[in-house]
C-alpha atoms as a PDB file:
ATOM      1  CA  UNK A   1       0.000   0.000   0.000  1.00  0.00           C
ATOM      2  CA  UNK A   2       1.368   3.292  -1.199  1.00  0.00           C
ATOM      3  CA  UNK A   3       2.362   6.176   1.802  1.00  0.00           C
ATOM      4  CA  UNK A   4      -0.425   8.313   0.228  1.00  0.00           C
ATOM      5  CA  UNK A   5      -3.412   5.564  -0.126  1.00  0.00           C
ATOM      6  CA  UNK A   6      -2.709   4.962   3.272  1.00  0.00           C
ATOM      7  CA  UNK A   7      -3.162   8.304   4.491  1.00  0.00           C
ATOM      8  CA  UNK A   8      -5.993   8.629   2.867  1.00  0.00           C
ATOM      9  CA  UNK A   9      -7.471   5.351   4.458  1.00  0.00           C
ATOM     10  CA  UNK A  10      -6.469   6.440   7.741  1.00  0.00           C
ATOM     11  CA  UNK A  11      -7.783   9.997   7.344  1.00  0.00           C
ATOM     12  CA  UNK A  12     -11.421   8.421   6.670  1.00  0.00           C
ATOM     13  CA  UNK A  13     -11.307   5.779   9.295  1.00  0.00           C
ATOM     14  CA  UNK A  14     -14.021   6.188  12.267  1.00  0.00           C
ATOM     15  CA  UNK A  15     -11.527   6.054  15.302  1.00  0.00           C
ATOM     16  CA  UNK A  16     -14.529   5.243  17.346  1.00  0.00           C
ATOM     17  CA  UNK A  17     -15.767   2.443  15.277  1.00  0.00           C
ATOM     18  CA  UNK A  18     -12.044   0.744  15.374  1.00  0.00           C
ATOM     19  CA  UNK A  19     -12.175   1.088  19.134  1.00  0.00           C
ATOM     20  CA  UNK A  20     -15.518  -0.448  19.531  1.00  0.00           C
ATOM     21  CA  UNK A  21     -14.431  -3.502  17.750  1.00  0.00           C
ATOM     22  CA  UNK A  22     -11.152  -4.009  19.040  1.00  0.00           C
ATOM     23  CA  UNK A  23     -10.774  -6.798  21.477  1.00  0.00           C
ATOM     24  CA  UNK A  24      -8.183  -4.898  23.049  1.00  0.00           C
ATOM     25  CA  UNK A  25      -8.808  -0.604  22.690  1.00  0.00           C
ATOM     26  CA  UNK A  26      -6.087   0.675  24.151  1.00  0.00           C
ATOM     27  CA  UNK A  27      -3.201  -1.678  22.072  1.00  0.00           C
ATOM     28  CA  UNK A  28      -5.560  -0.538  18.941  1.00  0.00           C
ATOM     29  CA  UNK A  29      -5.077   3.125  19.875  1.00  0.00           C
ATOM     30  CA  UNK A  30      -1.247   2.625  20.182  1.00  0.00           C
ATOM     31  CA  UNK A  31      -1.301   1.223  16.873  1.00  0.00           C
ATOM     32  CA  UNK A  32      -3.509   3.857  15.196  1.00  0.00           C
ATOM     33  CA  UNK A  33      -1.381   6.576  16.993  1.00  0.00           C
ATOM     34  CA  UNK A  34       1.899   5.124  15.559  1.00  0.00           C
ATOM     35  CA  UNK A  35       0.538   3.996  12.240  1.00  0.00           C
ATOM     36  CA  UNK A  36      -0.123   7.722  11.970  1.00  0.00           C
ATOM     37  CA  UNK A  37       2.704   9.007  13.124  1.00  0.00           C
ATOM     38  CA  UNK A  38       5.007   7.165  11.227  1.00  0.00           C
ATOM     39  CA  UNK A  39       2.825   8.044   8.344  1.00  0.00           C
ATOM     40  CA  UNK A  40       3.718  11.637   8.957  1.00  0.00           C
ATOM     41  CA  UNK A  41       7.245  11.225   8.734  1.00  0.00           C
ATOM     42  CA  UNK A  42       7.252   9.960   5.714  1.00  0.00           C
ATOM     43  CA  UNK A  43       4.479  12.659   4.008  1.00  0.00           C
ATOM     44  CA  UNK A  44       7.077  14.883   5.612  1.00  0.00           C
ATOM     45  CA  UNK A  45       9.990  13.576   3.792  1.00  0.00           C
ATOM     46  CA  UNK A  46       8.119  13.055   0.077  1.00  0.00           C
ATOM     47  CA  UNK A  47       7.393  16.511   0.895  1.00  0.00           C
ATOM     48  CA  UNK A  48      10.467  17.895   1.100  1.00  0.00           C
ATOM     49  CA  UNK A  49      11.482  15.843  -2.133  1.00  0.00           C
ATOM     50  CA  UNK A  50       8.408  17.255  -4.178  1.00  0.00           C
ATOM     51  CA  UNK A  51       9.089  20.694  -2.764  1.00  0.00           C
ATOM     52  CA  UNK A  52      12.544  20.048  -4.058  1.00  0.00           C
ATOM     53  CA  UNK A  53      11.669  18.834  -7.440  1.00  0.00           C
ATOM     54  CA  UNK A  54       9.270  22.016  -7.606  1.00  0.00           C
ATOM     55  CA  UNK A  55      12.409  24.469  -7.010  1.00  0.00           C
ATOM     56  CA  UNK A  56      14.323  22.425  -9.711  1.00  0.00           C
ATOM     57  CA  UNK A  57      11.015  22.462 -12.230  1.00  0.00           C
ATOM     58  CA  UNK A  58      10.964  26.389 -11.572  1.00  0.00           C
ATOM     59  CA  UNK A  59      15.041  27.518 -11.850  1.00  0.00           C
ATOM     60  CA  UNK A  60      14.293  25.358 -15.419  1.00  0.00           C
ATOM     61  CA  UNK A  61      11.385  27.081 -16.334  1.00  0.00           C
ATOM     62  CA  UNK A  62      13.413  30.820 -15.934  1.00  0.00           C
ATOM     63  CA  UNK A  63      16.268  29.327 -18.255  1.00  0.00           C
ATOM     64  CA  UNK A  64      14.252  28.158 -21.091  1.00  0.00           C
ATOM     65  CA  UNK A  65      12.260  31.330 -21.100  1.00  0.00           C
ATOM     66  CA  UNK A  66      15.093  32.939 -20.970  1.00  0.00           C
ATOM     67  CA  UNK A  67      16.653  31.071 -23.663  1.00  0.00           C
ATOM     68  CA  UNK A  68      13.361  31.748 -26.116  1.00  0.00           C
ATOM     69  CA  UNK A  69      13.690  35.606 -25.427  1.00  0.00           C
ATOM     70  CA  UNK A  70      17.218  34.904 -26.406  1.00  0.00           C
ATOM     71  CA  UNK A  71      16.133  32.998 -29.787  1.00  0.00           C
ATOM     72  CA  UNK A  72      13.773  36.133 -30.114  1.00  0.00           C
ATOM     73  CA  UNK A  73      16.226  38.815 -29.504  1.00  0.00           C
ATOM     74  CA  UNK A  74      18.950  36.907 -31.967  1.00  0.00           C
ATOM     75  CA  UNK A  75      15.797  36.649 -34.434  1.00  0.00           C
ATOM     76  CA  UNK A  76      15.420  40.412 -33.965  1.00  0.00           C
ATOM     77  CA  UNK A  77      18.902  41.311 -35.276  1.00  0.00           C
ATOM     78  CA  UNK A  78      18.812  38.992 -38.221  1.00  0.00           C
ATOM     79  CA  UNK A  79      15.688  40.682 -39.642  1.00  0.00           C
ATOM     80  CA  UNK A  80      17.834  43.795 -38.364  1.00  0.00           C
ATOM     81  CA  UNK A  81      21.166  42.565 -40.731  1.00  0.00           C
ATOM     82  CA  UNK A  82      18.498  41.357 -43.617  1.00  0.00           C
ATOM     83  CA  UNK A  83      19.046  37.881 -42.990  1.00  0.00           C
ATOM     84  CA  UNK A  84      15.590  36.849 -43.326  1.00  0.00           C
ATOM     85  CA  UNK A  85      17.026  32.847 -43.294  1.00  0.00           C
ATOM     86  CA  UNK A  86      18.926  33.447 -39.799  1.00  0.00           C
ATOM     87  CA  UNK A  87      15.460  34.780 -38.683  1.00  0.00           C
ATOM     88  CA  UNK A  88      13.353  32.286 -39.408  1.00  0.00           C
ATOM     89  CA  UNK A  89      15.557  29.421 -38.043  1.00  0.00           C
ATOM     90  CA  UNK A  90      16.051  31.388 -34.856  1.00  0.00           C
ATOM     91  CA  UNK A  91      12.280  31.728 -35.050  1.00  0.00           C
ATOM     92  CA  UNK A  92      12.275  28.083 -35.135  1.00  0.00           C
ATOM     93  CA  UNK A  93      14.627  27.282 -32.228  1.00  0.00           C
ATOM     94  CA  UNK A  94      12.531  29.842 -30.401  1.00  0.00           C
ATOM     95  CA  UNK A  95       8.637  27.889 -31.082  1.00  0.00           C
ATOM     96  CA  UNK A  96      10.506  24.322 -29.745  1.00  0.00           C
ATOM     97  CA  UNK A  97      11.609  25.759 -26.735  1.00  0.00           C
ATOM     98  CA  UNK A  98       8.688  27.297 -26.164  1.00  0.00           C
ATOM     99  CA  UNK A  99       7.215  23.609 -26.341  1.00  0.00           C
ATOM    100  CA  UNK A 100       9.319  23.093 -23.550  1.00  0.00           C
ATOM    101  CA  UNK A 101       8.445  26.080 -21.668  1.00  0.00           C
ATOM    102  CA  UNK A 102       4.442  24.981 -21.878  1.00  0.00           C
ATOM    103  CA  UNK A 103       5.599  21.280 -20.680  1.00  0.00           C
ATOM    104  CA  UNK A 104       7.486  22.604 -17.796  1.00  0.00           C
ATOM    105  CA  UNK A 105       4.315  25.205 -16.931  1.00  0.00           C
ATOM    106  CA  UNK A 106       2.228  22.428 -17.213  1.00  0.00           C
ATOM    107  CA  UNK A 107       4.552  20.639 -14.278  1.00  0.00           C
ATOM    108  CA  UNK A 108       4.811  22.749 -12.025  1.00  0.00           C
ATOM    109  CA  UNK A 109       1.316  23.667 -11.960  1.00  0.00           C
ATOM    110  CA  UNK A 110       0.762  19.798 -11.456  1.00  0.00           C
ATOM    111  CA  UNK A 111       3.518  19.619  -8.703  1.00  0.00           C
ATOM    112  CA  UNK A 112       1.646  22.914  -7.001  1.00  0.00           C
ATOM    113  CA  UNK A 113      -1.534  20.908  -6.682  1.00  0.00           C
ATOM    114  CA  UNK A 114       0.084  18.217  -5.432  1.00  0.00           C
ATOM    115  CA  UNK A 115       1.581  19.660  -2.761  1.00  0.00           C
ATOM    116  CA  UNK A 116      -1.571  21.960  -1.850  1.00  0.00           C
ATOM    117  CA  UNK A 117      -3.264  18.334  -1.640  1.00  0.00           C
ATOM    118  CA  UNK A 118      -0.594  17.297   0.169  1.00  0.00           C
ATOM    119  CA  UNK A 119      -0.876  20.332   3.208  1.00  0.00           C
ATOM    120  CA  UNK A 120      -4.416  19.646   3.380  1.00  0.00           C
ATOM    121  CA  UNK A 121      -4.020  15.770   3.928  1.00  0.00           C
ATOM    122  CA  UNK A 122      -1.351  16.577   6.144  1.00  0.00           C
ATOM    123  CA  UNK A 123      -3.272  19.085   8.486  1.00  0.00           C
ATOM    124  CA  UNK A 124      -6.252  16.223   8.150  1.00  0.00           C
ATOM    125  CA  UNK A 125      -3.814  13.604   9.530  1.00  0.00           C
ATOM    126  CA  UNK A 126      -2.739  15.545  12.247  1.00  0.00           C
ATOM    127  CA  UNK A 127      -6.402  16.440  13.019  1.00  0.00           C
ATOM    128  CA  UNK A 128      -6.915  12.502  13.391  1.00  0.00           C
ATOM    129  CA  UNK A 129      -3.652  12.047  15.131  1.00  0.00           C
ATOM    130  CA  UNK A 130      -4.498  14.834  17.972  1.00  0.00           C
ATOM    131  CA  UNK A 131      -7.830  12.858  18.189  1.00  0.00           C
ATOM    132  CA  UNK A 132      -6.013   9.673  18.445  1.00  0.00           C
ATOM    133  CA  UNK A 133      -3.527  10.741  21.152  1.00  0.00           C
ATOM    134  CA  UNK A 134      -6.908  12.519  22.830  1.00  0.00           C
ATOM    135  CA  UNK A 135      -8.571   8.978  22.871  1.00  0.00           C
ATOM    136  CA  UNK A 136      -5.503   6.869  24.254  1.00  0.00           C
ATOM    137  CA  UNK A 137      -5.029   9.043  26.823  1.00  0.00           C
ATOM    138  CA  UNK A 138      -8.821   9.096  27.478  1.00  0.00           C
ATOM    139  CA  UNK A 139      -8.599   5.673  27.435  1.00  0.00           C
ATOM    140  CA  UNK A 140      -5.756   5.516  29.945  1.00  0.00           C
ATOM    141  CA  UNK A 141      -7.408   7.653  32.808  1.00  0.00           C
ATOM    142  CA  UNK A 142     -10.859   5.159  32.086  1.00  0.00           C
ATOM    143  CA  UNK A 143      -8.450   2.526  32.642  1.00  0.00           C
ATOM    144  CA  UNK A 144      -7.198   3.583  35.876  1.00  0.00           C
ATOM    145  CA  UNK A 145     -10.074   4.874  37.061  1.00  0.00           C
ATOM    146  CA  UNK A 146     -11.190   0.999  36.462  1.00  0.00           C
ATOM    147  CA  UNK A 147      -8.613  -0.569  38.272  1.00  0.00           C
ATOM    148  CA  UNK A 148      -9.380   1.903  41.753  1.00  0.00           C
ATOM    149  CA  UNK A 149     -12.426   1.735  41.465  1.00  0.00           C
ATOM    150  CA  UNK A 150     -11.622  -2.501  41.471  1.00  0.00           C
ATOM    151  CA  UNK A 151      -8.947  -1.946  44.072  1.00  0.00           C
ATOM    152  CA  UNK A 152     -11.399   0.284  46.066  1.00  0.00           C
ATOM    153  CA  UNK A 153     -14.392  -2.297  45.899  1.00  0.00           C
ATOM    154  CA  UNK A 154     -11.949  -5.080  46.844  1.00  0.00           C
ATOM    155  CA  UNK A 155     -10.342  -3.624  50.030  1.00  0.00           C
ATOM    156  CA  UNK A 156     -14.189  -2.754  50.708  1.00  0.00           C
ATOM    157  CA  UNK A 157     -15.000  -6.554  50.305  1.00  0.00           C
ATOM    158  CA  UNK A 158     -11.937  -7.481  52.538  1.00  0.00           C
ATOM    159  CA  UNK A 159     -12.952  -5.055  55.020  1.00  0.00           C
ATOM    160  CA  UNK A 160     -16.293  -6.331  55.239  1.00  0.00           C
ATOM    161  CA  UNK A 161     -15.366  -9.895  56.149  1.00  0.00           C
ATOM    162  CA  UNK A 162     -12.926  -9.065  58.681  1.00  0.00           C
ATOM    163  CA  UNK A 163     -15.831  -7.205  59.982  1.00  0.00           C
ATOM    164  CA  UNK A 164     -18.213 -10.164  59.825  1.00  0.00           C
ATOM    165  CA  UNK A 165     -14.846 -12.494  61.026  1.00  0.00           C
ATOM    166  CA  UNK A 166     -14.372  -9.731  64.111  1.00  0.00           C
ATOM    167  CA  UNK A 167     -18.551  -9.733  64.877  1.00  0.00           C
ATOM    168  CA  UNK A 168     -18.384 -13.690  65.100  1.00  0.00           C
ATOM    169  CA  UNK A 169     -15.659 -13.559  67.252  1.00  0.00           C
ATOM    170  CA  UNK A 170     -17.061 -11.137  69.489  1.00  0.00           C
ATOM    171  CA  UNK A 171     -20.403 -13.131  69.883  1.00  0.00           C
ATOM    172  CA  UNK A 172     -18.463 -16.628  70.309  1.00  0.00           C
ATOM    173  CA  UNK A 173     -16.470 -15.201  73.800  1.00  0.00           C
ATOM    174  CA  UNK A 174     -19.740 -13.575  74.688  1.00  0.00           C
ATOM    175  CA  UNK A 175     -21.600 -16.997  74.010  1.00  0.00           C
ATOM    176  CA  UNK A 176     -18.534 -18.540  76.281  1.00  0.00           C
ATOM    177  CA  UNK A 177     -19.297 -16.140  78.791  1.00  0.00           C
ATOM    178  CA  UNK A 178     -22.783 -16.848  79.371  1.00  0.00           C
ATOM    179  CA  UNK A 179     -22.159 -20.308  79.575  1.00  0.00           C
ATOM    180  CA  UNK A 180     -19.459 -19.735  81.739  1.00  0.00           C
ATOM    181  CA  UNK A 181     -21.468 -17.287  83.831  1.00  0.00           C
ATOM    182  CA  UNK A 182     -24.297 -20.376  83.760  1.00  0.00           C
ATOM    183  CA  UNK A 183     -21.834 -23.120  84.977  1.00  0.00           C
ATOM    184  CA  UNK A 184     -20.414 -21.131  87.741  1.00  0.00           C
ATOM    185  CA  UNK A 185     -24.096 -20.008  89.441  1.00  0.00           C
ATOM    186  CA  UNK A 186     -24.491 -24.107  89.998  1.00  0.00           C
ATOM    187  CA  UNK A 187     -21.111 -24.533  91.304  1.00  0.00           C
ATOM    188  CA  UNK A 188     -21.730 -26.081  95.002  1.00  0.00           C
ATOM    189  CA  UNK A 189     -25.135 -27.232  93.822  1.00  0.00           C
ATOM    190  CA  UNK A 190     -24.190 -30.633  92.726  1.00  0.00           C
ATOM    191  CA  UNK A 191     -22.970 -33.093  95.539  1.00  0.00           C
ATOM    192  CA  UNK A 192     -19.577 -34.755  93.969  1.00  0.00           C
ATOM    193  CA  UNK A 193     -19.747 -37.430  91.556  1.00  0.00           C
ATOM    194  CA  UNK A 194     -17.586 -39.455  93.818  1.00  0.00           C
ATOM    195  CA  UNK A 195     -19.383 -39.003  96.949  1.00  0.00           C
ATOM    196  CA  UNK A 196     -22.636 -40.008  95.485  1.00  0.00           C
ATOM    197  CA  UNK A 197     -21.203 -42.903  94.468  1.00  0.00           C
ATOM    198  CA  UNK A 198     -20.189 -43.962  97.625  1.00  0.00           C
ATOM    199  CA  UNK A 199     -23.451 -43.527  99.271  1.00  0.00           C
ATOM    200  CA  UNK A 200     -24.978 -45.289  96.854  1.00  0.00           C
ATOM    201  CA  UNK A 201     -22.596 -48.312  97.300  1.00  0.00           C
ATOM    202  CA  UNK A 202     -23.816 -48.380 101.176  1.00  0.00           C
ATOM    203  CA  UNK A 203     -27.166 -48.390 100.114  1.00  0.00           C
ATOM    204  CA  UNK A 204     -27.172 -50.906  98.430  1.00  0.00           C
ATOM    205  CA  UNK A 205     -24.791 -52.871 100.907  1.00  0.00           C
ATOM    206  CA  UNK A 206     -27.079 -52.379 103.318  1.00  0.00           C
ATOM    207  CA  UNK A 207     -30.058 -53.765 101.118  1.00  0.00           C
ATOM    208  CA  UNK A 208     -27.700 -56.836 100.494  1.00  0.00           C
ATOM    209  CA  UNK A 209     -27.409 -57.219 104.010  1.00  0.00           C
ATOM    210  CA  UNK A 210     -31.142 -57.154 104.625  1.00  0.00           C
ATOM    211  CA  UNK A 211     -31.354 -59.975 102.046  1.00  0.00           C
ATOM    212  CA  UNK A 212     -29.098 -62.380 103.029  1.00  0.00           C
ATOM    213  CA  UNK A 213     -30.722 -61.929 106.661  1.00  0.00           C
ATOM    214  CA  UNK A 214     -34.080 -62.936 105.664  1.00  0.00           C
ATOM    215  CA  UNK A 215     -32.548 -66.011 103.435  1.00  0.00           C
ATOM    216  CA  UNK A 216     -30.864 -67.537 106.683  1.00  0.00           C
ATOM    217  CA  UNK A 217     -33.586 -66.447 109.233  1.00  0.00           C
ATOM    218  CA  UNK A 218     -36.318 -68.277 106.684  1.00  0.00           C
ATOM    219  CA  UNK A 219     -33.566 -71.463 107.249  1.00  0.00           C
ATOM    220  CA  UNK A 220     -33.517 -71.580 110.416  1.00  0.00           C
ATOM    221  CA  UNK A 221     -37.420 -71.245 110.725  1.00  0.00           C
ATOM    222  CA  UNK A 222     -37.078 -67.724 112.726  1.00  0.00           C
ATOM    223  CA  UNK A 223     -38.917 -64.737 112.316  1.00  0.00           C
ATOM    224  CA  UNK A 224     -36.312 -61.550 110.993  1.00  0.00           C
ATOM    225  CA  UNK A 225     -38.769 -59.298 112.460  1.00  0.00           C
ATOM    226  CA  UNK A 226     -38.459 -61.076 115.839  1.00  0.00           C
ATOM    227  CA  UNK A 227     -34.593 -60.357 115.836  1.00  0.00           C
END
């Protein structure tokens, strides 16, 4: 693709429309920004080469009109001598570079459209690359606004359960407390497990005791109750 087709392509894109469908915006808005300004440096340097070439096409143009005034003035003084021959073929040398003359005209005026072409797709470009470097850097503070705004919601988040982690805790001692509070108003209440036990084992020695009683006194035909 030629430097100026290109241009042209990039001065009717739709920046917008490239952004929306780029999977990535902001690497498409690098690319468009140096796609463009690479593009300028070279419109700058064909520039300076056609504005070159112009300056050439012009010192050319003042030396063949100068050379047919020449051919003119030299045709002048024949007639002026009566050389009516020496006339005519200066005449002659005169109408061919005057051929020239028209060609060269007809260049420069060609090369002078060019290049007013040229400024305006150049000032279009640079239109499109201010908007460009407008949109990345557009694109850059959306970006980091993003990632706060991320950063800000997650520190929120983190916050929030070691809020909910702190308000568990809290409840848990004061659930530990209660119960705490609970065992220690029956402290003194409860005879010892031990004790009980021991009681209980002469209770039911004592019922033993009774038994075995009545089993001999019922052998020896005696009444318990009389003993």
């Amino acid at each position: 693709m030629g430097i100026f087709s290109r241009m042209t392509d990039i001065i009717n894109s739709n920046i917008n429309a490239m952004l929306d469908q780029a999977e990535d915006p902001q690497k498409m808005i690098r690319l468009i920004v140096q796609e463009m300004e690479d593009t300028l440096v070279e419109v700058r340097s064909s520039s300076a080469r056609i504005l070159a070439e112009r300056k050439a096409a012009a010192r050319r143009l003042e030396q063949v009109q100068a050379d047919a005034a020449s051919w003119e003035d030299k045709a002048r003084l024949a007639i002026a001598k009566g050389r009516e021959d020496l006339a005519r073929a200066a005449l002659q040398e005169k109408r061919a570079i005057e051929e020239e003359v028209v060609l060269v005209e007809a260049e420069l005026a060609a090369t002078d459209e060019h290049i007013a072409q040229l400024n305006e797709e150049v000032s279009q470009l640079q239109q499109k690359l201010t908007e460009a470097k407008a949109k990345q850097k557009a694109l850059l503070m959306r970006s980091e606004t993003v990632e706060s705004r991320i950063k800000v919601k997650r520190q929120m988040h983190r916050e929030k359960l070691d809020d909910a982690f702190q308000r568990f805790d809290y409840f848990e001692r004061r659930i530990d407390n209660l119960e705490g509070q609970l065992e220690a108003m029956d402290v003194g209440r409860e005879v010892p497990p031990d004790l009980a036990a021991e009681i209980d084992a002469l209770q039911e020695d004592e019922q033993i005791n009774e038994e075995l009683q009545r089993l001999k006194s019922e052998l020896s035909g005696t009444d318990p109750a009389a003993q």
